[in-house]
Protein backbone atom coordinates (compact mmCIF):
# COMPACT_ATOMS: atom_id res chain seq x y z
CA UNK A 1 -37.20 188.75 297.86
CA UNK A 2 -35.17 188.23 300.97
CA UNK A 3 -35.26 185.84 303.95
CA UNK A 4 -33.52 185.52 307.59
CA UNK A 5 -31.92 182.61 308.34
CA UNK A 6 -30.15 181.14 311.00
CA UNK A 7 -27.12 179.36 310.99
CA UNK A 8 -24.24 178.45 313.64
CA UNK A 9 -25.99 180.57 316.52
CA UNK A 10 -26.25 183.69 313.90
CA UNK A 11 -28.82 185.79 312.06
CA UNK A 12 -28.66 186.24 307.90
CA UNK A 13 -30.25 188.21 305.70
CA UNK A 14 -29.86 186.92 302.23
CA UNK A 15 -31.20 187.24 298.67
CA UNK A 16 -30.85 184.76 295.67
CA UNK A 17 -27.20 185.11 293.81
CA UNK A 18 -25.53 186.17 297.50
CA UNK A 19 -22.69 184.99 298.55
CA UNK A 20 -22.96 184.47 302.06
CA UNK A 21 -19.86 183.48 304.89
CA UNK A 22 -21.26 181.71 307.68
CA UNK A 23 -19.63 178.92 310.35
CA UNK A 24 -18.00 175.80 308.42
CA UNK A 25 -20.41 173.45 307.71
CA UNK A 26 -19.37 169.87 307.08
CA UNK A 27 -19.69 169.18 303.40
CA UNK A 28 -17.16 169.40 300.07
CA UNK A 29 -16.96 172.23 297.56
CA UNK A 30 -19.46 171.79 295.26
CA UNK A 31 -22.56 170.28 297.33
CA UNK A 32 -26.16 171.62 297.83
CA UNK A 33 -27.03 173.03 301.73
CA UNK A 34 -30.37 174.14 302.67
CA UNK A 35 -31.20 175.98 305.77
CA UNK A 36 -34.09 174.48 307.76
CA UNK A 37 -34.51 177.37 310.37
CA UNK A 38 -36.07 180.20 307.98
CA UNK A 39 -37.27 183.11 310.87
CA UNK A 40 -38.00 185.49 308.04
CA UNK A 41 -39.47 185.37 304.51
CA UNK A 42 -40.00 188.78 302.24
CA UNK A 43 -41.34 188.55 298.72
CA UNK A 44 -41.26 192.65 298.26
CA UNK A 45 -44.78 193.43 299.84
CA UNK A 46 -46.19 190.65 302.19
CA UNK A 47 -44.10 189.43 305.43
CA UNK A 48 -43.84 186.69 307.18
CA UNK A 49 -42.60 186.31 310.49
CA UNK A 50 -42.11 183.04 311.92
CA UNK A 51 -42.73 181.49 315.58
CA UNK A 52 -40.24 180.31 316.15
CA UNK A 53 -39.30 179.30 312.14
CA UNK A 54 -41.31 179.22 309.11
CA UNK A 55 -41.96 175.63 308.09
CA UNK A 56 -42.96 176.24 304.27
CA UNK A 57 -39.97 178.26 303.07
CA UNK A 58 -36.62 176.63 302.41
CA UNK A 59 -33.75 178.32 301.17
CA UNK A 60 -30.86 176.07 298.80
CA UNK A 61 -27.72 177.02 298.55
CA UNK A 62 -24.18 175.60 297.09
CA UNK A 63 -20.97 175.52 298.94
CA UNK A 64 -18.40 177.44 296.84
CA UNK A 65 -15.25 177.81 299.48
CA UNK A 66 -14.13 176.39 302.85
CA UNK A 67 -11.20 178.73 304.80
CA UNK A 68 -10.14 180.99 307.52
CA UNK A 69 -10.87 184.20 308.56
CA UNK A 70 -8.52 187.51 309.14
CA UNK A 71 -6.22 186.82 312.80
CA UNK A 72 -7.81 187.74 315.73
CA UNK A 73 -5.30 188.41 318.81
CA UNK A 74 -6.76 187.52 322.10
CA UNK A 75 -4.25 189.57 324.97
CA UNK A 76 -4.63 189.20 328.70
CA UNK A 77 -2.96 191.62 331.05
CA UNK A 78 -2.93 192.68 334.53
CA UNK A 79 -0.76 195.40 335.62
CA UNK A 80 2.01 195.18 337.95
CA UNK A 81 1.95 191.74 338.06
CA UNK A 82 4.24 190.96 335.39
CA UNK A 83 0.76 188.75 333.31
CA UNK A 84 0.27 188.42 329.56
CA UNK A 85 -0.85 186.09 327.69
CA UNK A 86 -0.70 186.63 323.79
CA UNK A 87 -3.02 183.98 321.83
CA UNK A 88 -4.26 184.35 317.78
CA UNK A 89 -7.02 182.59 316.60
CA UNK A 90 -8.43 182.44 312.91
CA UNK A 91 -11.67 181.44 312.90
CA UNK A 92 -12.96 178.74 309.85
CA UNK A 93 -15.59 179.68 307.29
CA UNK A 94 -18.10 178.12 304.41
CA UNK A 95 -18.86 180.46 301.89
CA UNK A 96 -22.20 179.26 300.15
CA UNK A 97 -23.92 180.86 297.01
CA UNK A 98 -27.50 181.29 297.55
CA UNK A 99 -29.58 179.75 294.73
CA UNK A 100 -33.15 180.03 295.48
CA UNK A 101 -35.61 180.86 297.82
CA UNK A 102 -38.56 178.82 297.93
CA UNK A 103 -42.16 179.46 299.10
């Protein structure tokens, strides 16, 4: 049993017992999410596809971690024109555990 859901302008696949990384999401460690735009639900042989989102299927989750993701290094040049700019960014993250997917 799987489902698509979509969360901070992205696309996830996810099961029950994942652990999934997706854009922070305001909340503390420890609280219950559920995603409201399901655009996929799989229970091993029947599919349904939503249009645009599936309105009977919610998935629950629990938010196990807030942090940052690995550097990224963001480098502008132009040659022969003595430009560069050098900028990092780390990029925040929720990490939820998926609970249950519901029907």
């Amino acid at each position: 049993m799987y489902a698509v859901v979509s969360s901070g302008g992205k696309q996830y696949k996810v099961h029950e017992g994942e652990i999934l990384r997706v854009e922070k999401i305001s909340g503390n460690i420890g609280d219950q999410v559920s995603f409201d735009k399901i655009l996929m639900y799989s229970d091993g042989e029947n599919v349904r596809i939503g249009r645009p989102v599936l309105d009977d299927v919610t998935v629950r989750g629990q938010i196990v971690e807030h942090g940052k993701n690995k550097k990224i290094i963001v480098f502008k040049y132009k040659r022969r024109k003595r430009y560069r700019r050098k900028q990092g960014h780390r990029q925040q993250y929720t990490a939820i555990k998926i609970e249950n997917i519901e029907a």
